[in-house]
Protein backbone atom coordinates (compact mmCIF):
# COMPACT_ATOMS: atom_id res chain seq x y z
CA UNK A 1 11.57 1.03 2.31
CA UNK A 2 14.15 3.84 2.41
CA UNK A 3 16.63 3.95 -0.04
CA UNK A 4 20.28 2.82 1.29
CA UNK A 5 23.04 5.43 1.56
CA UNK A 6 25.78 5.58 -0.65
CA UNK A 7 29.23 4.56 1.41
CA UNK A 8 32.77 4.75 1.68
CA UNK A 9 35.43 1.77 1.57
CA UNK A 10 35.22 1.57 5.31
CA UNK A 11 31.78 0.54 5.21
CA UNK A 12 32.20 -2.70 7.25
CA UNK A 13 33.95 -2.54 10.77
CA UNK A 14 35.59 -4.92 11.90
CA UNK A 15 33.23 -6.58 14.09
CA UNK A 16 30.96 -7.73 11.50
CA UNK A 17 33.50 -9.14 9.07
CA UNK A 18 33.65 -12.91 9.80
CA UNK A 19 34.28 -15.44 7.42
CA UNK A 20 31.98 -18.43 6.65
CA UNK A 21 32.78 -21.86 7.82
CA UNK A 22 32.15 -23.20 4.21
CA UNK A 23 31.68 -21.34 0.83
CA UNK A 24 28.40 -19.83 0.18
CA UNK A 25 26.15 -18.69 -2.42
CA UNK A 26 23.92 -15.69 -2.77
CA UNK A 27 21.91 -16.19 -5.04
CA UNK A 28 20.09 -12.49 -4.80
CA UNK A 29 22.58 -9.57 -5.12
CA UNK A 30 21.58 -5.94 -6.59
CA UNK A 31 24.91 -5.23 -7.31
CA UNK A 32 24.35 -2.46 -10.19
CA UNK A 33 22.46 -0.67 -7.77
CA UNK A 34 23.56 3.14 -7.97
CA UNK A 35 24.92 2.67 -3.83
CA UNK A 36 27.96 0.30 -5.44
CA UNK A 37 29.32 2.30 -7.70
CA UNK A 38 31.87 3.68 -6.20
CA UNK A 39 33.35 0.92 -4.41
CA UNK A 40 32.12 -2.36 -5.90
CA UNK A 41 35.60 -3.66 -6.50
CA UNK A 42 35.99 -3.35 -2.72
CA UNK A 43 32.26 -4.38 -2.03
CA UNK A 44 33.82 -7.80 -4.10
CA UNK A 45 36.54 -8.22 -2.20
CA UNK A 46 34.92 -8.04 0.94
CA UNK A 47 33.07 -10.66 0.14
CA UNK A 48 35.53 -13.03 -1.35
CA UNK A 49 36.60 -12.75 2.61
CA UNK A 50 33.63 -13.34 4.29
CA UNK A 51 33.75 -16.87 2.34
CA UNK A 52 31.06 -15.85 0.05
CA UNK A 53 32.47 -17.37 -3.41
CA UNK A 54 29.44 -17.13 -5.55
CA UNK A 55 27.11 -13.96 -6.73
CA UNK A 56 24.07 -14.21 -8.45
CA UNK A 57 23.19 -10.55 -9.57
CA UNK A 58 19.98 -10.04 -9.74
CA UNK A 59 18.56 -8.53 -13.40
CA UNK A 60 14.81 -6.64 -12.86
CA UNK A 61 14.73 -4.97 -16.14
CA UNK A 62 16.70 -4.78 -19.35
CA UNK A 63 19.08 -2.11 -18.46
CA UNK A 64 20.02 -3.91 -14.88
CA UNK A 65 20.23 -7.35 -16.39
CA UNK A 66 22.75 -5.75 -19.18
CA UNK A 67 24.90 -4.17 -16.66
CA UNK A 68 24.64 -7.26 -14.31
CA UNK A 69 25.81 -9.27 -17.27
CA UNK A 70 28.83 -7.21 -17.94
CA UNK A 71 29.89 -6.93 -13.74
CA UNK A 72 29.78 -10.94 -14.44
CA UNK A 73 32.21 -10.99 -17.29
CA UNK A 74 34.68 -9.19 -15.09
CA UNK A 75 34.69 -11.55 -12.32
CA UNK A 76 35.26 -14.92 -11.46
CA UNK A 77 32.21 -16.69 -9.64
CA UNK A 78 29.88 -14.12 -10.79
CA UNK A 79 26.25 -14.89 -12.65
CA UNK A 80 23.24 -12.79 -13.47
CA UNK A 81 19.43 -13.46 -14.30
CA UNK A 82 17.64 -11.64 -16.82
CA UNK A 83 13.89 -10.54 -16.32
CA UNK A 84 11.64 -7.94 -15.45
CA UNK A 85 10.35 -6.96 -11.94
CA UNK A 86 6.77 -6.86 -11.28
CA UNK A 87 7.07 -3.54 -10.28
CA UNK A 88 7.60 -2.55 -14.03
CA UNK A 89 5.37 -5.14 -15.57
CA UNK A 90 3.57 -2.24 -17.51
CA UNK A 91 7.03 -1.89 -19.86
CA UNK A 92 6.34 -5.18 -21.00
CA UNK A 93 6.08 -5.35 -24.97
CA UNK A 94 7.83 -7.36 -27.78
CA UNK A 95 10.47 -5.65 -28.24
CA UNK A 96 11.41 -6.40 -24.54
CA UNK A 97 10.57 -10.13 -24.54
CA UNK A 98 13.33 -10.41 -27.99
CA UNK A 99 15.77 -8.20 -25.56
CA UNK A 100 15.11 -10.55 -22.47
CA UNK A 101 15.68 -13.80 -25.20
CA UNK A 102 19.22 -12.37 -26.35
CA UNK A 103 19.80 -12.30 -22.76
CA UNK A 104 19.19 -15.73 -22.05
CA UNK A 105 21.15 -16.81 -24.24
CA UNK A 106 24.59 -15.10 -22.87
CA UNK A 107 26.54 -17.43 -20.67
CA UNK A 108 26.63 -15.93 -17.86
CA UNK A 109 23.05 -16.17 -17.19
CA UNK A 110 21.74 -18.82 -15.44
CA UNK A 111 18.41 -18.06 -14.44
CA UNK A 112 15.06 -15.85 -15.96
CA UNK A 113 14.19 -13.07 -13.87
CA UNK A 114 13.34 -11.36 -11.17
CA UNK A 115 9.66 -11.76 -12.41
CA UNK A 116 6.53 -12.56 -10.48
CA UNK A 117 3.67 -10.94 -8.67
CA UNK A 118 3.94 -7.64 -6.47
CA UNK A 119 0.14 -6.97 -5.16
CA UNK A 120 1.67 -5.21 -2.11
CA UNK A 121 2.47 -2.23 -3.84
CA UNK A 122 1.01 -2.49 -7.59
CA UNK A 123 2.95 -0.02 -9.15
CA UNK A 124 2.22 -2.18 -12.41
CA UNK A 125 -1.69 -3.36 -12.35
CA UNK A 126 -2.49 -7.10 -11.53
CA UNK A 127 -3.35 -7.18 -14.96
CA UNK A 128 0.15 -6.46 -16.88
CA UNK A 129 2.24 -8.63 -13.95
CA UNK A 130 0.25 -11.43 -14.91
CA UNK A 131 0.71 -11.13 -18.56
CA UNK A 132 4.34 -10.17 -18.29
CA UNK A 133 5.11 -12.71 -15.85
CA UNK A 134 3.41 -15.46 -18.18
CA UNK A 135 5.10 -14.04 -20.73
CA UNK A 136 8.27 -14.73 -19.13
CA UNK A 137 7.39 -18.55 -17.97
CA UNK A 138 7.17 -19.00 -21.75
CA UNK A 139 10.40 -17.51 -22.06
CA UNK A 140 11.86 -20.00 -19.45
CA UNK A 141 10.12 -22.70 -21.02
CA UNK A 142 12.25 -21.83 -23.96
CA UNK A 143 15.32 -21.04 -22.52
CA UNK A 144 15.64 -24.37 -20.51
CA UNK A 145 16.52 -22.05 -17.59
CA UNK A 146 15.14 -22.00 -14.01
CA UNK A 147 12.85 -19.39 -12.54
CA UNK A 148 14.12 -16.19 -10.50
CA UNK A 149 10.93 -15.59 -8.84
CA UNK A 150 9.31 -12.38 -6.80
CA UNK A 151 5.87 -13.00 -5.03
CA UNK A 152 4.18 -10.81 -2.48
CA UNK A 153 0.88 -10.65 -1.31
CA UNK A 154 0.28 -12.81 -4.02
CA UNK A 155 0.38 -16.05 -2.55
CA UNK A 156 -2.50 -17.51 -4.07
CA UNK A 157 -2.52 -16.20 -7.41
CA UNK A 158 1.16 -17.23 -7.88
CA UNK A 159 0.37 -20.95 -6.98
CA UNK A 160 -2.55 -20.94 -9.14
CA UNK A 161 -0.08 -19.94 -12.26
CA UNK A 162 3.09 -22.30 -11.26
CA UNK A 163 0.16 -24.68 -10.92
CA UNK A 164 -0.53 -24.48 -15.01
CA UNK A 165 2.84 -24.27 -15.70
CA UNK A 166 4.82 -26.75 -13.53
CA UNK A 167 5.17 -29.56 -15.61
CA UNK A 168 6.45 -27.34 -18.63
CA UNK A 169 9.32 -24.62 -16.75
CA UNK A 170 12.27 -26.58 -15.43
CA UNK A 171 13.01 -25.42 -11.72
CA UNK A 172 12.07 -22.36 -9.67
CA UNK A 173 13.06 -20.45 -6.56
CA UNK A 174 10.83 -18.02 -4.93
CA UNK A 175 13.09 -15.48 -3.96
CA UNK A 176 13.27 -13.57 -0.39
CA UNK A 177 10.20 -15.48 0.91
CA UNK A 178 7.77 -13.95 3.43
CA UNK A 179 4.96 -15.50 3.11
CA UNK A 180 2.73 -17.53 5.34
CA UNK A 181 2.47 -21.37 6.50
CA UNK A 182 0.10 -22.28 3.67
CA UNK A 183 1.88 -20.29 0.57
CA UNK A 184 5.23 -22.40 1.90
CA UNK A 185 3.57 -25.41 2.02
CA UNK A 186 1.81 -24.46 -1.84
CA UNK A 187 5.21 -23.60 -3.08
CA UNK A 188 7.01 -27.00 -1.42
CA UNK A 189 4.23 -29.02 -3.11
CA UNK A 190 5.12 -28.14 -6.11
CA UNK A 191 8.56 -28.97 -5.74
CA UNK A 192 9.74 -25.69 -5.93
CA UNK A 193 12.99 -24.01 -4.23
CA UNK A 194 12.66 -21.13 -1.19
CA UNK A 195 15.41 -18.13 -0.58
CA UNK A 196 15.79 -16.64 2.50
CA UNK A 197 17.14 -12.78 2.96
CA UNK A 198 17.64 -10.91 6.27
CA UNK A 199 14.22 -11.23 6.99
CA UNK A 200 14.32 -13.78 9.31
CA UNK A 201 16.99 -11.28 11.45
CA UNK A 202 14.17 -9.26 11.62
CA UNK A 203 12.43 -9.22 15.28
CA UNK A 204 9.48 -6.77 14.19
CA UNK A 205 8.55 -8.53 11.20
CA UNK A 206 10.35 -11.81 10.52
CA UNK A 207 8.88 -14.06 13.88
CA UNK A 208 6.48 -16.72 11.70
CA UNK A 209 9.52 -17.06 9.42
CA UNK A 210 11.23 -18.42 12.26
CA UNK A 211 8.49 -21.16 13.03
CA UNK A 212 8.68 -22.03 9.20
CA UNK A 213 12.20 -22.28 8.69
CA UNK A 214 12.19 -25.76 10.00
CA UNK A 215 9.58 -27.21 7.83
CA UNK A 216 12.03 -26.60 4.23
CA UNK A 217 14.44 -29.34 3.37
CA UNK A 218 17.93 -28.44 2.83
CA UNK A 219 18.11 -29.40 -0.40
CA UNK A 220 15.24 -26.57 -1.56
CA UNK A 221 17.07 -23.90 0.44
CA UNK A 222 19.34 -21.33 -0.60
CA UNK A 223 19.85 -17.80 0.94
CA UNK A 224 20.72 -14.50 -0.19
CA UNK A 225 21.30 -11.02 0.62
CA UNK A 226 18.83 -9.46 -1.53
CA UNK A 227 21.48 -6.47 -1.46
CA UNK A 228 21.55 -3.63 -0.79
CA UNK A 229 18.07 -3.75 0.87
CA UNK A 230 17.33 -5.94 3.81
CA UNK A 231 19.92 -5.50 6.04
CA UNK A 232 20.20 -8.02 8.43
CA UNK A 233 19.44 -6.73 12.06
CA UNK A 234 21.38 -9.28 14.14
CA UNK A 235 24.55 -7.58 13.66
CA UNK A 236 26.64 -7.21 16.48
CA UNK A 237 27.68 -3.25 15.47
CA UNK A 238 25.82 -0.74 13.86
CA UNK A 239 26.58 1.04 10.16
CA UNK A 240 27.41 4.04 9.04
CA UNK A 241 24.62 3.81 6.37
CA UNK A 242 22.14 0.84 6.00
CA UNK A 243 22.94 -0.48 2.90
CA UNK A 244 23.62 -4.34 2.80
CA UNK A 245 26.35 -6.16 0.93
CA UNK A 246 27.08 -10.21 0.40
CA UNK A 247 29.69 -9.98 2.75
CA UNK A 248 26.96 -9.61 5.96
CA UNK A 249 25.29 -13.07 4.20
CA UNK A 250 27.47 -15.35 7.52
CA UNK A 251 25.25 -13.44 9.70
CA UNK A 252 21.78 -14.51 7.46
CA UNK A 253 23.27 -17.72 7.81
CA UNK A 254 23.62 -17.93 11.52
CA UNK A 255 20.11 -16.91 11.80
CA UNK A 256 18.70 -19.73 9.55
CA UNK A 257 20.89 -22.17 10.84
CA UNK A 258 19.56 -21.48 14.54
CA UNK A 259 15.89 -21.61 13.56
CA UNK A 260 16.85 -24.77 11.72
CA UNK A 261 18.67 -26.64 14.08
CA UNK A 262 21.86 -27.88 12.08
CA UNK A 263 25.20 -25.84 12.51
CA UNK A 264 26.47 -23.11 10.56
CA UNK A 265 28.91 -25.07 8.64
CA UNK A 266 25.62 -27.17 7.39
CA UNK A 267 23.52 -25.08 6.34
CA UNK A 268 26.04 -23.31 4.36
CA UNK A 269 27.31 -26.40 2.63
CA UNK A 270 23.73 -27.52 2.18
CA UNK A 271 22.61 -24.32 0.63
CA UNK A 272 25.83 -24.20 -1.82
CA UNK A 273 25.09 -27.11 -3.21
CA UNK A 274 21.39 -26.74 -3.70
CA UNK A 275 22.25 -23.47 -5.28
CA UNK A 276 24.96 -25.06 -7.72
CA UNK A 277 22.66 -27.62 -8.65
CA UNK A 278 19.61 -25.32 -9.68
CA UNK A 279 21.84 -22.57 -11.12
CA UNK A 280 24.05 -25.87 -12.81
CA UNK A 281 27.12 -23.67 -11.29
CA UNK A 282 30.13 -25.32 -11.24
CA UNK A 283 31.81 -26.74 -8.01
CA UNK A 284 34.86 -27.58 -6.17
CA UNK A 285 36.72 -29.97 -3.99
CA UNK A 286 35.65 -28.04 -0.48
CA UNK A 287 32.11 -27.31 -2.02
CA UNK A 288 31.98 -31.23 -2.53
């Protein structure tokens, strides 16, 4: 996946800025990646005005999840998880699991991760995800706190862990699924949550996602961004760069909410409350 391009405050025309018909969540944002940091008060704004009232940040390693918790101090309706990415499963080590505890502990995080399985790519071996994403289930176990949770091409595997551990970790969400029929079903069994990105916008790739959509409940979906990757491609207009921001989470939204059958304005107020109630986020008189 290519890299997104660093932009200027005029990143958004005007034609894709709409605002949502209720308040949302997104509960996957990358927001210390390097393409915010030179506008991420105005990357925040913009989405305060697409209706868009609640970030999680997403924390893949110690540095990210530090950062992720400071951007969340600064701002209202901001939240951050605190784990480590599949992808760099081989840093795992003791002195990172007592960094990832602190973590959990600060108040401002409300969920460990992004850990899981990555067989797509391996860049860590099968081997040291495994033992750093058990590592972190025990972590979550102690923590009290729900899963953040990366799978791909690791369906099976993943369902055989969850599986052992179920009864033990709280809740979980399986972040920017892709999978197939069976893995859904797998995950649904085990009463576990589902996040959808811009995926489903996607008309090369994201077609059996579209025949799935149907089959989750409301109240085990939430959606995200997954920012700045993913980049939904129903937009009406095209960007300067292709970097994606929570203010372009309306048009995710649409999508679902056409595959599933309900209006916009439900499936947003469905997913915001899921979302509070997993991530124990607080609410308010038009969220209720």
């Amino acid at each position: 996946m290519a890299q997104p391009n660093e932009t200027d405050d005029s990143f958004l025309p005007e034609a894709l800025q709409f605002r949502s018909p209720a308040s949302l969540v997104d509960i996957g944002a990358n927001l210390t990646h390097e393409s915010f940091a030179r506008d991420i008060e105005s990357v925040i704004a913009r989405t305060r005005a697409a209706g868009v009232d609640t970030l999680i940040l997403t924390g893949t390693d110690r540095e990210h999840a530090e950062q992720a918790v400071s951007l969340a101090q600064q701002h209202t309706g901001l939240y951050a998880t605190a784990g480590v990415h599949p992808h760099d499963a081989s840093h795992w080590t003791p002195e990172m699991a007592q960094a990832m505890r602190t973590l959990h502990g600060a108040a401002e995080v409300v969920a460990v991760g992004e850990c899981g399985l990555d067989f797509n790519r391996n860049f860590s071996t099968p081997e040291q995800q495994e033992h750093a994403f058990e590592a972190q289930l025990g972590l979550a176990v102690e923590s009290g706190l729900p899963l953040f949770v990366h799978e791909r091409d690791a369906g099976r595997r993943m369902l055989d862990i969850l599986k052992a551990w179920r009864n033990d970790i709280s809740q979980a969400v399986v972040h920017c699924f892709t999978g197939d029929r069976d893995t859904l079903f797998g995950y649904l069994d085990l009463d576990l949550h589902i996040g959808l990105t811009g995926w489903i916008c996607d008309e090369r790739r994201g077609h059996h996602l579209r025949d799935l959509v149907g089959n989750i409940p409301l109240d085990r979906l939430m959606v995200e961004t997954d920012c700045p990757y993913l980049l939904p491609r129903n937009l009406p207009a095209k960007l300067k760069g292709r970097r994606n921001e929570p203010a372009l989470l309306p048009w995710i939204v649409r999508e679902i909410a056409h595959w599933q059958g309900v209006s916009e304005r439900e499936l947003a107020q469905a997913t915001t409350l899921t979302a509070q109630r997993f991530f124990q986020l607080p609410t308010t008189q038009e969220d209720t």
